[in-house]
Protein backbone atom coordinates (compact mmCIF):
# COMPACT_ATOMS: atom_id res chain seq x y z
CA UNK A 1 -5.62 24.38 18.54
CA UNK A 2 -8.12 21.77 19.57
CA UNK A 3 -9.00 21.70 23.47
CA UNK A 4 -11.04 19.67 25.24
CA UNK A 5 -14.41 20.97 27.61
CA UNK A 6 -11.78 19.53 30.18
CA UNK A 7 -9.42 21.82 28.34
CA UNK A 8 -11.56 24.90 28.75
CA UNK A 9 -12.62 24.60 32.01
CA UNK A 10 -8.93 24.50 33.32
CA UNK A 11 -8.13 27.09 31.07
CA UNK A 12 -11.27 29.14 32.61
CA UNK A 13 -10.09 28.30 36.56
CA UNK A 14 -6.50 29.91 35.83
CA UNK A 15 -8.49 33.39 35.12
CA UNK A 16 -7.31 33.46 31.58
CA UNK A 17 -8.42 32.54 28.24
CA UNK A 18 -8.50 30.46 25.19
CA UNK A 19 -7.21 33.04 23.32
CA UNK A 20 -4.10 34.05 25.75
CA UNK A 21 -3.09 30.18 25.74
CA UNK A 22 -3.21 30.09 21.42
CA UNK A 23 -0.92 33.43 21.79
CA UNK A 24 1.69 31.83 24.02
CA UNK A 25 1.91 29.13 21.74
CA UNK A 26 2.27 31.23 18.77
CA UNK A 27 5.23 32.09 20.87
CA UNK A 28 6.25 29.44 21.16
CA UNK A 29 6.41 28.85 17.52
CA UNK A 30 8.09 31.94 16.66
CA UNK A 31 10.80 31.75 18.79
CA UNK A 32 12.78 34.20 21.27
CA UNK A 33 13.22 37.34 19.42
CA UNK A 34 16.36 39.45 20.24
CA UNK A 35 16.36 43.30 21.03
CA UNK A 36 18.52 45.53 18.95
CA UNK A 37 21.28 47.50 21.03
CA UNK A 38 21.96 50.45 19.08
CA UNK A 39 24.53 52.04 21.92
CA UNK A 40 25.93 50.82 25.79
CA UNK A 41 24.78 53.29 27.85
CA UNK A 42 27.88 55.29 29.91
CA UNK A 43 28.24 58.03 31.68
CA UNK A 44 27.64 61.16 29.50
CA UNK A 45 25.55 58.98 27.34
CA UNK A 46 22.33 57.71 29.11
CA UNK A 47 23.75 57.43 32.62
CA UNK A 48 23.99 60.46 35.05
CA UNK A 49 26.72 60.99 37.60
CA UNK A 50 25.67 63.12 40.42
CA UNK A 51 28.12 64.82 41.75
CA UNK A 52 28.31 65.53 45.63
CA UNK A 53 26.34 69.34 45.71
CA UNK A 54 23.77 67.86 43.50
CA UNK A 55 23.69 64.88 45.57
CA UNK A 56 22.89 67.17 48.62
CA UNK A 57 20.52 68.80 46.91
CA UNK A 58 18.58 65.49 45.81
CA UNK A 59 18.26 64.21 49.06
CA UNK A 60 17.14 67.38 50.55
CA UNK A 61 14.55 67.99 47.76
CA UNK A 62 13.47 64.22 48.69
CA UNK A 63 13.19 64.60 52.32
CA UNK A 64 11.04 67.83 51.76
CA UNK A 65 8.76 66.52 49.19
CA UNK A 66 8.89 62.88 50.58
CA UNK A 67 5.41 63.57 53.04
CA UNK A 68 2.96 64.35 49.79
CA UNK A 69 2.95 61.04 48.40
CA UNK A 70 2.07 57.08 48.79
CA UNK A 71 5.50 55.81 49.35
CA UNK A 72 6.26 51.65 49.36
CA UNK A 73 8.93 49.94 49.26
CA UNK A 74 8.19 46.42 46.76
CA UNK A 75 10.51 43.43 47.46
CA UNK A 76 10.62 40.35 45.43
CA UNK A 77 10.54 38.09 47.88
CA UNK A 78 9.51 34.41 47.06
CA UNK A 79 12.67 32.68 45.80
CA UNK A 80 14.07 30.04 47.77
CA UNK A 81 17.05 29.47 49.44
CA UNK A 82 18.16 26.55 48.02
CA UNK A 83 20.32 27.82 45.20
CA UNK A 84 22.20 29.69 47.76
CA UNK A 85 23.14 26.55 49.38
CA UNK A 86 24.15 24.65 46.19
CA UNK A 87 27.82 24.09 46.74
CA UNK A 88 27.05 22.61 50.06
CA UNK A 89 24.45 19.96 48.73
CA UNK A 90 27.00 18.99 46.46
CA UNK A 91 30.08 18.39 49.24
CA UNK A 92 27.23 16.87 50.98
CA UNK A 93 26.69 14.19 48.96
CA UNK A 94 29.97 13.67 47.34
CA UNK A 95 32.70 14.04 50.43
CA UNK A 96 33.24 11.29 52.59
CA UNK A 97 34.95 11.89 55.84
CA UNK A 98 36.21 8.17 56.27
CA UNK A 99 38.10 8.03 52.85
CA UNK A 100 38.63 11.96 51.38
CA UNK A 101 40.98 14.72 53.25
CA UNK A 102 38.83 18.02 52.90
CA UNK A 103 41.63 20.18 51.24
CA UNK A 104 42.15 17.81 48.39
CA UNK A 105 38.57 17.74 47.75
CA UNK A 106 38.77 21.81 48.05
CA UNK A 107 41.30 21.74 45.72
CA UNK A 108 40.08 19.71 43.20
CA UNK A 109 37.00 21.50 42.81
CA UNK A 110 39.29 24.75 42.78
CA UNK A 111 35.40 26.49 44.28
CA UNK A 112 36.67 29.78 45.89
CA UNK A 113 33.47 30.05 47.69
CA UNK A 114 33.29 26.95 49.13
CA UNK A 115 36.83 27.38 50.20
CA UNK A 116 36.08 30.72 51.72
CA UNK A 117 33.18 28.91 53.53
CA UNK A 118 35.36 26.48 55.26
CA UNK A 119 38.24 28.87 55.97
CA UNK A 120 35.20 31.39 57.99
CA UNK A 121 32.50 29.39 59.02
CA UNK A 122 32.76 30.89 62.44
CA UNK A 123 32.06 34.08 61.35
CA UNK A 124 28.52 32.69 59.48
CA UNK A 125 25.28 33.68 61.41
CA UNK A 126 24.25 30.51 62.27
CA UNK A 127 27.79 28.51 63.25
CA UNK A 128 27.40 28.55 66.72
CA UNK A 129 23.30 27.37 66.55
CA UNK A 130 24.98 24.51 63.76
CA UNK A 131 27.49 23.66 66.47
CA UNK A 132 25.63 23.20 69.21
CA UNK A 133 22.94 20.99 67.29
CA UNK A 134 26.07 19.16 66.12
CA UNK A 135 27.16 18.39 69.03
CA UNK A 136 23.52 17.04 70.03
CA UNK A 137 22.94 14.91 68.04
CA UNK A 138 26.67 13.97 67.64
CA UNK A 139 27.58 13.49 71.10
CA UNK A 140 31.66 12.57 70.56
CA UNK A 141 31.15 15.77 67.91
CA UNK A 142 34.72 16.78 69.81
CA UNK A 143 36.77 14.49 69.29
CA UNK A 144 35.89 13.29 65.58
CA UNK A 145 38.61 14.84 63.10
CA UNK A 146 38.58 18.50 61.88
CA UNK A 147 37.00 17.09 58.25
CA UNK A 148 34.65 14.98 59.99
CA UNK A 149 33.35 18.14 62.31
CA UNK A 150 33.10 19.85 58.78
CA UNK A 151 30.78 17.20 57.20
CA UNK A 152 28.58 17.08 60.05
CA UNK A 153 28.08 20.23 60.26
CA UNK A 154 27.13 21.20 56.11
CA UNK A 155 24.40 18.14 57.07
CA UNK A 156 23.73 20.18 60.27
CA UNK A 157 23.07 23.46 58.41
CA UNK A 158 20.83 21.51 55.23
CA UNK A 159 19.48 18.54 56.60
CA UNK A 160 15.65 18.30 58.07
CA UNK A 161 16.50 17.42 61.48
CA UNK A 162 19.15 19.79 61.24
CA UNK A 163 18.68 23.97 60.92
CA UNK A 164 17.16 23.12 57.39
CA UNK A 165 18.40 26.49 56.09
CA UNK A 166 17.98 25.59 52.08
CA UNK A 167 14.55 24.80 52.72
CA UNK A 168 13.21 28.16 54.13
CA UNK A 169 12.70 31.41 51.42
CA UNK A 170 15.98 32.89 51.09
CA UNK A 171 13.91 36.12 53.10
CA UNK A 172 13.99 34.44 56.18
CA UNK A 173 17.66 32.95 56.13
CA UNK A 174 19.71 34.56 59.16
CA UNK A 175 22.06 36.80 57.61
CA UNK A 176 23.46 38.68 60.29
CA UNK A 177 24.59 38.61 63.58
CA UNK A 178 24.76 40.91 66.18
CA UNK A 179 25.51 41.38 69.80
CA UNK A 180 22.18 40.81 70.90
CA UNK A 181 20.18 39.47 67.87
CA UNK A 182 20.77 37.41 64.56
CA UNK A 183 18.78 39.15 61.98
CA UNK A 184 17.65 37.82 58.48
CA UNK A 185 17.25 39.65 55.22
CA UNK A 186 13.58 40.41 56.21
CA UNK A 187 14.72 42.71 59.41
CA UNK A 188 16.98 43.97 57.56
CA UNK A 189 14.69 45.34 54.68
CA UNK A 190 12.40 46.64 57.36
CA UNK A 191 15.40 48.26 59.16
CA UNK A 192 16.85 50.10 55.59
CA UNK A 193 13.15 51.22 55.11
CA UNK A 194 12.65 53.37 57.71
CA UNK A 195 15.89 55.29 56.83
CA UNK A 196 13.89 56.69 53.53
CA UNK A 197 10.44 55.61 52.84
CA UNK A 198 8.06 56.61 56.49
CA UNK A 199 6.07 59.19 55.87
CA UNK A 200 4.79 60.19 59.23
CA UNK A 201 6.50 57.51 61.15
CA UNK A 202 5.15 54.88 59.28
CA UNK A 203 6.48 52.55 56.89
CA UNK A 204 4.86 50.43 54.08
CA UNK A 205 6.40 47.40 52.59
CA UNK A 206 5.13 44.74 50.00
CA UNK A 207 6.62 41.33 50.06
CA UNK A 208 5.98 39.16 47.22
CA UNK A 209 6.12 35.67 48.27
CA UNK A 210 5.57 32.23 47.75
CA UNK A 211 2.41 30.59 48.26
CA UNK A 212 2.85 28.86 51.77
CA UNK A 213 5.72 30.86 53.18
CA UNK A 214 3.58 33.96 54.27
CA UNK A 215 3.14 32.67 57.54
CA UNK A 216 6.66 31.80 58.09
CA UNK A 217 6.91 35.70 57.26
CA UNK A 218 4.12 36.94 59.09
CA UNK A 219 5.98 34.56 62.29
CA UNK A 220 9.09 36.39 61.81
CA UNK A 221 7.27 39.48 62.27
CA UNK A 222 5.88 38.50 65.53
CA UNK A 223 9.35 37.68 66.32
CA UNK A 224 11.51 40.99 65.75
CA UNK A 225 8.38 43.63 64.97
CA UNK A 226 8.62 45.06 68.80
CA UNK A 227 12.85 45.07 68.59
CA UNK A 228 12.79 47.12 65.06
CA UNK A 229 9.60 49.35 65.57
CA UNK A 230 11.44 49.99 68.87
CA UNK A 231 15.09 50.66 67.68
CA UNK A 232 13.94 52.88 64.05
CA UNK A 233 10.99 54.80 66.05
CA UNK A 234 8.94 53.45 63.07
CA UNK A 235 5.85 51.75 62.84
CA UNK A 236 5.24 49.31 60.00
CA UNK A 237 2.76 48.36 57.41
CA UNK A 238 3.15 45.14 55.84
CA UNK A 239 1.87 43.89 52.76
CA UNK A 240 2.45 40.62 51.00
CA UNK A 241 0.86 39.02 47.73
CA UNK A 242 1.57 35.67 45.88
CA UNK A 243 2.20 35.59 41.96
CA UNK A 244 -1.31 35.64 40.30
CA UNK A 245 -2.42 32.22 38.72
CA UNK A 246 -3.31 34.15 35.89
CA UNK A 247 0.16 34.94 34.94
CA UNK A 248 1.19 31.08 34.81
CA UNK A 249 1.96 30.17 31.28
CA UNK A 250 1.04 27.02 28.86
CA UNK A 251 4.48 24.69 28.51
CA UNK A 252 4.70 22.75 25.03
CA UNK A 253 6.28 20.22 24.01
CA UNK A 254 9.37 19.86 21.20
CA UNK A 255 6.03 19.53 18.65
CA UNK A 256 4.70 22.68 20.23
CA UNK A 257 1.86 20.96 21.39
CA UNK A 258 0.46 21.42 24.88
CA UNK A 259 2.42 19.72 27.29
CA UNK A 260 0.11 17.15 29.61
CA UNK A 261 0.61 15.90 32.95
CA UNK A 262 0.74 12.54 34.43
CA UNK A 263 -2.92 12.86 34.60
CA UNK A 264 -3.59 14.01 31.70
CA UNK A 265 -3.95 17.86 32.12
CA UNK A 266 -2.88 21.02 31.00
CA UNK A 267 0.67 22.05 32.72
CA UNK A 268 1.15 25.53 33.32
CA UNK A 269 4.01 26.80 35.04
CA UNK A 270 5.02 30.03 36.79
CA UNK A 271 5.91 33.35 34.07
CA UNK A 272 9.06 34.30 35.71
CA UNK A 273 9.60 37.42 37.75
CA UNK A 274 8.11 39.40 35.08
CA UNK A 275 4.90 38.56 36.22
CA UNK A 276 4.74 40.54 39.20
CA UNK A 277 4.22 43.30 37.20
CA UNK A 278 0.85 42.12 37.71
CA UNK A 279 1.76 42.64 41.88
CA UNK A 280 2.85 46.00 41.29
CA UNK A 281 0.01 47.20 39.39
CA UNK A 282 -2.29 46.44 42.38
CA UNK A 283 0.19 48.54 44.24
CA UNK A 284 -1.95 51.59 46.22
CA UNK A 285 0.61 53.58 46.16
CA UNK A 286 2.23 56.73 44.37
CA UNK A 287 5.96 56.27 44.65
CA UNK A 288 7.56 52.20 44.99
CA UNK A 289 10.97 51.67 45.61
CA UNK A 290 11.90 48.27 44.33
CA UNK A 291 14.57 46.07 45.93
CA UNK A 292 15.41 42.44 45.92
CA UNK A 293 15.03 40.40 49.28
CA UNK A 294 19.07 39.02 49.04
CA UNK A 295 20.51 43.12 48.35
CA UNK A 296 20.82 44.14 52.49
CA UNK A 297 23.64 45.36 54.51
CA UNK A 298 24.15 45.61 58.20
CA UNK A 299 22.98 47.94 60.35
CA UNK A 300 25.77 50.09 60.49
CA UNK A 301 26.07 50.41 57.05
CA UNK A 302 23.07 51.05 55.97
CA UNK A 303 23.11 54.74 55.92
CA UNK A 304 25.06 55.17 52.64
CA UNK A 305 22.16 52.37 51.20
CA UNK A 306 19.75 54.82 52.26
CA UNK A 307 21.55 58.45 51.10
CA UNK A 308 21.62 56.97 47.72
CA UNK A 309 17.84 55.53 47.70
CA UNK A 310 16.72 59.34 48.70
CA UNK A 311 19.06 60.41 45.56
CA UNK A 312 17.12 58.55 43.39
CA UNK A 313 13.86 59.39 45.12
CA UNK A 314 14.76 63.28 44.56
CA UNK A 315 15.53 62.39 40.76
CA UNK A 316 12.41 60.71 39.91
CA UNK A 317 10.19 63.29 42.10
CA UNK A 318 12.14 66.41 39.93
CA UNK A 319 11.41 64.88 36.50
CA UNK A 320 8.24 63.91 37.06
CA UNK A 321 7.44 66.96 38.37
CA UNK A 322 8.73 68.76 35.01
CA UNK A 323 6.79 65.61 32.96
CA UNK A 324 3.45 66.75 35.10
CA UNK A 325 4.29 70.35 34.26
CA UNK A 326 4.70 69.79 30.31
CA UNK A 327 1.56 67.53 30.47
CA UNK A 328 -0.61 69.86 32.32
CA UNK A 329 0.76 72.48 29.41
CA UNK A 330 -0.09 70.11 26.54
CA UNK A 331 -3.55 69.62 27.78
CA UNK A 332 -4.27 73.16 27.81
CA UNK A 333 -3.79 73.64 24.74
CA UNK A 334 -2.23 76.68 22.21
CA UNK A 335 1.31 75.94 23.34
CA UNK A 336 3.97 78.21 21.40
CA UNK A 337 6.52 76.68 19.21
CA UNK A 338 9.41 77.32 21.94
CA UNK A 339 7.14 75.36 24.64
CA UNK A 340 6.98 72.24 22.02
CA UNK A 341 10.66 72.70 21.43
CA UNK A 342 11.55 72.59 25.17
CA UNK A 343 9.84 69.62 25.83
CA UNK A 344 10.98 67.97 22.68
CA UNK A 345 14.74 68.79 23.87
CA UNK A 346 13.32 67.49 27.36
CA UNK A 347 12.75 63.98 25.69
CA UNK A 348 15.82 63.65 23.95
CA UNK A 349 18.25 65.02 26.79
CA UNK A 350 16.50 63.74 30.06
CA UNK A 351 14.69 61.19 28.89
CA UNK A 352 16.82 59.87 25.61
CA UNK A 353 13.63 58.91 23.97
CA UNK A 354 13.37 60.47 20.33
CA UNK A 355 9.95 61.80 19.61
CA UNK A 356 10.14 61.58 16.24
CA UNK A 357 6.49 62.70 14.76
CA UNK A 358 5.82 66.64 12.88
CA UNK A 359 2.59 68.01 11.58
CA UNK A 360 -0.85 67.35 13.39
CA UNK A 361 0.24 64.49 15.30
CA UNK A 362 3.16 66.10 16.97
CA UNK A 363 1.41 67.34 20.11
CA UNK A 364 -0.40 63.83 20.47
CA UNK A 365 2.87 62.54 20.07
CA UNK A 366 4.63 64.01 22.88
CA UNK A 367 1.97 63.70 25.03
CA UNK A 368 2.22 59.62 24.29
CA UNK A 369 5.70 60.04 25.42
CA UNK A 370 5.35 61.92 28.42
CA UNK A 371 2.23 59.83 29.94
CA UNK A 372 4.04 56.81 30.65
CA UNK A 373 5.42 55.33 34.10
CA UNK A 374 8.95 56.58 35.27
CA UNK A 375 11.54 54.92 36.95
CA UNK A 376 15.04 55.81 38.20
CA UNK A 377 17.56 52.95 38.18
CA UNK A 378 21.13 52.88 39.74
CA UNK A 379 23.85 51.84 37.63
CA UNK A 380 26.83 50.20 38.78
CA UNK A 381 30.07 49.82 37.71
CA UNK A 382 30.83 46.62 36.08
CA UNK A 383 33.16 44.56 38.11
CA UNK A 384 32.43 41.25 36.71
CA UNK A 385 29.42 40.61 39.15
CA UNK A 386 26.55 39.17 36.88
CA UNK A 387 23.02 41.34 35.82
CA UNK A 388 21.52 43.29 33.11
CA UNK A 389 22.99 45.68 31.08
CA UNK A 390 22.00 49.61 30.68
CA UNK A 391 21.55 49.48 26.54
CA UNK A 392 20.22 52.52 24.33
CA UNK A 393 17.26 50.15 22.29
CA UNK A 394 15.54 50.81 18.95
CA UNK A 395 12.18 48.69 18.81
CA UNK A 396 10.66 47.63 15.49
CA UNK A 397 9.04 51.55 15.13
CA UNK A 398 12.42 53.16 15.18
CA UNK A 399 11.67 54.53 18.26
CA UNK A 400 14.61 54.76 20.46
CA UNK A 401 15.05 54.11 24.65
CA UNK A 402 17.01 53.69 27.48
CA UNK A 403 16.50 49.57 28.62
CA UNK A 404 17.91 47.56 31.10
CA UNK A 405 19.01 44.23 28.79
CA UNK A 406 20.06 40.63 29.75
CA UNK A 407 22.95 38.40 28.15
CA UNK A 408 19.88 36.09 26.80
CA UNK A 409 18.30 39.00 24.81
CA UNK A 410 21.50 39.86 23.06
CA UNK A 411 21.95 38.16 19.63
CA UNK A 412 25.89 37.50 20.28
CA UNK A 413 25.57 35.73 17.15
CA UNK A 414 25.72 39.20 15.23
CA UNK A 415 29.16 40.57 15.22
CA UNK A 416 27.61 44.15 15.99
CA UNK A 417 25.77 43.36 18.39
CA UNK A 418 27.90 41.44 20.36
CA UNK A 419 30.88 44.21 20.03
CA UNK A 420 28.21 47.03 21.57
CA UNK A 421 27.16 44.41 24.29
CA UNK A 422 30.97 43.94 25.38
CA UNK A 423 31.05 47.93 25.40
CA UNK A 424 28.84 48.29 28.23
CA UNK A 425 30.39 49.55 31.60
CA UNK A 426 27.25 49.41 33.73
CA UNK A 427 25.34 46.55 35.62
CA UNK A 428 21.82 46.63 36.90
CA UNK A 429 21.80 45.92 40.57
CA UNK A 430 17.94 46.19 40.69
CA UNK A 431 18.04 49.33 42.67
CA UNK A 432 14.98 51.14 40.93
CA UNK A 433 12.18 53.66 42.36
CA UNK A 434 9.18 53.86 40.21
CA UNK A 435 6.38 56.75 39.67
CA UNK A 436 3.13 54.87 38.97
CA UNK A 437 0.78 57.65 38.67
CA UNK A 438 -0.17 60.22 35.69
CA UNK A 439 -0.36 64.07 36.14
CA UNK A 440 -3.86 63.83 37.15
CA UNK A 441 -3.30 61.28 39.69
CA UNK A 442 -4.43 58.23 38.08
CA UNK A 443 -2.99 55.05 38.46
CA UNK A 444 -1.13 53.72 35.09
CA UNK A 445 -2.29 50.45 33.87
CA UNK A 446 1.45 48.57 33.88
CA UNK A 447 0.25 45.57 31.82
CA UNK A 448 -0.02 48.57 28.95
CA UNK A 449 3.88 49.20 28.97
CA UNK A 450 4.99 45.73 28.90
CA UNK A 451 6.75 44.49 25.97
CA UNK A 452 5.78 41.00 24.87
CA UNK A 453 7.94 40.38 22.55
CA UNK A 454 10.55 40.15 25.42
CA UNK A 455 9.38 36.76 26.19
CA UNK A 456 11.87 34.20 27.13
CA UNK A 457 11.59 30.26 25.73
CA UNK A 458 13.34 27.68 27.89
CA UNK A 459 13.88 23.97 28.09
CA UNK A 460 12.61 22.46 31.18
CA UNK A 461 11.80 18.92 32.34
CA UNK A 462 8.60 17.49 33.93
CA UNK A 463 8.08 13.63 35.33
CA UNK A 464 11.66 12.79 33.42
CA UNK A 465 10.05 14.25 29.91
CA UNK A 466 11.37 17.70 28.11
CA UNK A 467 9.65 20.35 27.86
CA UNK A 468 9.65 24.24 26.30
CA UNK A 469 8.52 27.19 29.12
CA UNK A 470 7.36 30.61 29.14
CA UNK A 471 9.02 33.59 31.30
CA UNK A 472 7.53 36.37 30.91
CA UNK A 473 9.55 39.91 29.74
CA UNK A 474 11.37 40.20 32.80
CA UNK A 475 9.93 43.10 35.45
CA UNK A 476 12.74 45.37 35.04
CA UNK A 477 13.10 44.06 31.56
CA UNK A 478 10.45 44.00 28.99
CA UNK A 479 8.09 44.62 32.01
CA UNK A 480 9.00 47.86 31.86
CA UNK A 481 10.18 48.09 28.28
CA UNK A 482 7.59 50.72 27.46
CA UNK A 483 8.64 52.91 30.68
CA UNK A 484 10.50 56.23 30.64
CA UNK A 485 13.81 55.72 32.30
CA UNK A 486 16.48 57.41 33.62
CA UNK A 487 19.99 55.81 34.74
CA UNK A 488 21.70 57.03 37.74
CA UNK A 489 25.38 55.68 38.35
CA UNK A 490 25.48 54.60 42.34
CA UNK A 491 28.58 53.33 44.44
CA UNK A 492 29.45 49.38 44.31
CA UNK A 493 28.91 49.38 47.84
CA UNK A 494 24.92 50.09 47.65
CA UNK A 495 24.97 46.21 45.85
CA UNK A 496 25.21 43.63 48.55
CA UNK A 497 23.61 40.57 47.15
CA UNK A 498 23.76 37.05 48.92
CA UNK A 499 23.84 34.59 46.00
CA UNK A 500 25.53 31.90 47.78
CA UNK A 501 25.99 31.54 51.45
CA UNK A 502 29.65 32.49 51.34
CA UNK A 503 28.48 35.65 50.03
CA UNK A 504 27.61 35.84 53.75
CA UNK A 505 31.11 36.26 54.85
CA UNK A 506 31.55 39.51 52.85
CA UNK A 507 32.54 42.63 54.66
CA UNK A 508 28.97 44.19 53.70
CA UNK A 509 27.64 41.07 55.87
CA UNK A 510 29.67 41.60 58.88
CA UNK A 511 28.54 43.67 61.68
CA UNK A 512 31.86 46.29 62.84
C-alpha cells in the first residue's frame, strides 16, 4: 500500500502504525469470517442454575471475601440518546396536527411503542417539565386539540429550545421519578453500586464516555453526589475515560482502497465497543463488574439486581480461587497423575474448555489454559428481547469454549449452523464480572485474549459517498474470545434495558 509522508504522519498522530493500517485492510480484503457453533449452550450444558441454598451460599462467600480485593464497577457509557428517541423524530417530522388525526397515524404505523408512549406519557419522567415548557412557549397550549398538545410536546421533549433529550448521552437522560427527585441512569448506577461493590464504604465506578460529555457527567455529579452519598452511606470514586484514538480503524472504499476525506485525508472511524477493551485493560483494579449505562431499575427494586450481582461475584471469586490453587500447584512442580487429572476434569466440567495436549507439553498446556482472564456472565432466558447468544465454539485449533455469539457472526447460510443457532435458549444481557489478575497478582494484558478474527465489516456512508468500516471483535465478543467463561442463568427481571423511550414506561421503570 502506497502512503504518502502526509500519510504517515497521520498514521503516526493516531498512536498506531503503518503496519496495523496494511492489517486492517487485509481485513478488509478477506472478508468477515464466521465462528463455528458446535452446541447452544443450556442449562446442564454450559449454563449453571443456582439453586436457592447455593445462592445463599454465593452471596455470603461474596460478602466475606468481597474486602480483599480492587473492586469496580465498568459502565459503557458513551452512546447517545438519540436512537432511543427515534420513533419520535420520525412522528415529528411526518404528523401534521392541522391535516392528520393522531390514532390513524398510530394505526397506520401499527408501532406498539409509540402507541404505548402516547397512551402513558404522564407517567414519563420528564412530562410534567415538557408540559410546563409547552405551555411557555405555547401560551393557548390549553386549548389547542388533544393531537395538537401531542405534537407540541414530542418537539418539546427533542427540539433545542425545548428539553433536547435526544441530544444528551443516553447516561444522563432522566429515567426516573420520584417523590422528591427525578433521577437518570447515572444515579441510578451509582445507587445499584453501593448495594455490592464498596469495600470499606467506598465505591469505584468507571464511565466510559464520549469525548465532550464528561463534563455534562462530572455536572450531574455535582448535582445528586450529596443526595446519594447521603441516602447509600457510601462515598464514591469516579472514574471516566474516552475510547483511545488508537483503536480508530482505517475505512476503505468498495476498491479497498483507503477511504479520503473532503480534504483529502485519511478517515478513520471509531472500532466499535470492542475497543474498550483497551479501557478495561488500564483498569487498576482486581475484580470489574461490567454493566451497560441503559440496564437500571428503580430504587426499590434494586435489591434483587444486586443479590444476583453478589451471586456472580461469589462464582467468579470460588473458581478463581481453585484456578489460583491448580496454578500455584503446576508451578511447583512434580504434580502426581491424579492432581493433572483433577484439573484436567476441572477444565472440561467448570470451565468446558478441552485441554487437549499429552506427553511433555501437557503440563504447559494446562497451565496456558488456566492463566487466562475469567469472567462470569448471566444468562437469560430468551423471550424474544434481542442480544448475543451463549454458543459452545470450536476455533480453527480444535480447541473448544464457551462464547457469547451475535446473529452477524452466525453463517445462517449453512443449514447446521443455522439449526444450532435457533437451538439456543439463552440471551446475553451484558451482566458480566471479570477477574483481571493472574495467581501472582499480575495484571493480564487483555489485548492478548482478543480474537481478531472476530472483526466486523460494515457499509457506511461519508459526505454522501459509500464506504466499508471496521468494528472491532465486540468486548464481550471476540474481546474476550480467548477468556475462560462461565455462564450463570439469572432472572428476566435483573435485564431492564431502555432502548427506546417507551421502554421508560415499563414496570422496572416505575417507582411503587
Amino acid at each position: 500500500m502506497n502512503f504518502s509522508e502526509k500519510d504517515i504522519l497521520q498514521i503516526k498522530e493516531k498512536g498506531i502504525s503503518k503496519d496495523e493500517v496494511e492489517d486492517q485492510i487485509a481485513i478488509f480484503k478477506r472478508g468477515n469470517l464466521k465462528v463455528n457453533i458446535t452446541e447452544a449452550a443450556k442449562v446442564g450444558k454450559g449454563i449453571s442454575r443456582i439453586e436457592a441454598a447455593e445462592k445463599h451460599e454465593l452471596i455470603d462467600f461474596y460478602n466475606s471475601e468481597k474486602s480483599k480485593y480492587s473492586i469496580l464497577k465498568f459502565v459503557p457509557a458513551s452512546g447517545a440518546a438519540s436512537r432511543m428517541f427515534k420513533a419520535l423524530h420520525n412522528f415529528s417530522e411526518e404528523f401534521d396536527p392541522e391535516n392528520d388525526e393522531l390514532r390513524e397515524y398510530l394505526d397506520k404505523k401499527g408501532d406498539a411503542d409509540l402507541q404505548r408512549f402516547f397512551n402513558h406519557v404522564d407517567k414519563l419522567p420528564f412530562y410534567k417539565h415538557a408540559v410546563n415548557k409547552a405551555k411557555k412557549s405555547h401560551p393557548d397550549y390549553e386549548n389547542l386539540s388533544h393531537d395538537h398538545q401531542h405534537s407540541i410536546l414530542v418537539h418539546t421533549i427533542l427540539d433545542s429550545d425545548g428539553l433536547y433529550l435526544s441530544d444528551l448521552p443516553k447516561g444522563l437522560v432522566p429515567f426516573h421519578k420520584y417523590d422528591t427527585h427525578i433521577s437518570t441512569a447515572f444515579e441510578e448506577h451509582l445507587f445499584e453500586a453501593a448495594k455490592y461493590i464498596a469495600v470499606d464504604g467506598v465505591a469505584r465506578l468507571h464511565f466510559t464516555v464520549a469525548e465532550g460529555d464528561r463534563e455534562k457527567f462530572e455536572a450531574e455529579w455535582n448535582d445528586v453526589g450529596e443526595r446519594v452519598e447521603k441516602a447509600t452511606g457510601v462515598k464514591f470514586e469516579i472514574q471516566y475515560s474516552y475510547q483511545d484514538p488508537k483503536t480508530d480503524t482505517i475505512a476503505v472504499t468498495g476498491e479497498f482502497e483507503p477511504f479520503r476525506t473532503k480534504e483529502d485525508t485519511l478517515f478513520f472511524r471509531p472500532g466499535g465497543h470492542g475497543a474498550l477493551i483497551e479501557n478495561m485493560n488500564q483498569l487498576d483494579a482486581d475484580i470489574v463488574f461490567v454493566k451497560n449505562i441503559d440496564n437500571v431499575v428503580t430504587e426499590d427494586k434494586v435489591q434483587q439486581v444486586s443479590d444476583h450481582k453478589k451471586l456472580l461475584g461469589g462464582k467468579l471469586l470460588k473458581v478463581q480461587t481453585k484456578v489460583y490453587e491448580y496454578l500455584e500447584t503446576l508451578d511447583n512442580g512434580n504434580v502426581s497423575h491424579e492432581k493433572l487429572d483433577e484439573i484436567q476434569t476441572f477444565l472440561n466440567d467448570e470451565l468446558f474448555v478441552k485441554s487437549g495436549s499429552d506427553g511433555d507439553m501437557f503440563v504447559e498446556n494446562l497451565k496456558h489454559k488456566l492463566r487466562r482472564p475469567l469472567r462470569v456472565c448471566g444468562m437469560v432466558k430468551n423471550e424474544g428481547e434481542p442480544g448475543g447468544g451463549p454458543f459452545l465454539v470450536k476455533d480453527s485449533d480444535g480447541n473448544t469454549s464457551l462464547q457469547i455469539i451475535e446473529g452477524a457472526q452466525i453463517d445462517n447460510n449453512n443449514p447446521e449452523q443455522a439449526k444450532t443457532a435457533r437451538e439456543a435458549t439463552h440471551f446475553n444481557p451484558v451482566d458480566i464480572v471479570c477477574g483481571l489478575k493472574d495467581h501472582k497478582g499480575e495484571a493480564y494484558d487483555l489485548n492478548e485474549y482478543v480474537d481478531e478474527d472476530m472483526s466486523f465489516i460494515a457499509d457506511k456512508t461519508k459526505d454522501g459517498k459509500e464506504l466499508k468500516a471496521l468494528e472491532r471483535p465486540g468486548l464481550w465478543n471476540g474481546g474476550m474470545a480467548r477468556w475462560n467463561t462461565i455462564f450463570v442463568e439469572v432472572p428476566v427481571e435483573t435485564f431492564n434495558p431502555v432502548k427506546t423511550v417507551s421502554d421508560l414506561l415499563k414496570n422496572s421503570h416505575q417507582p411503587a
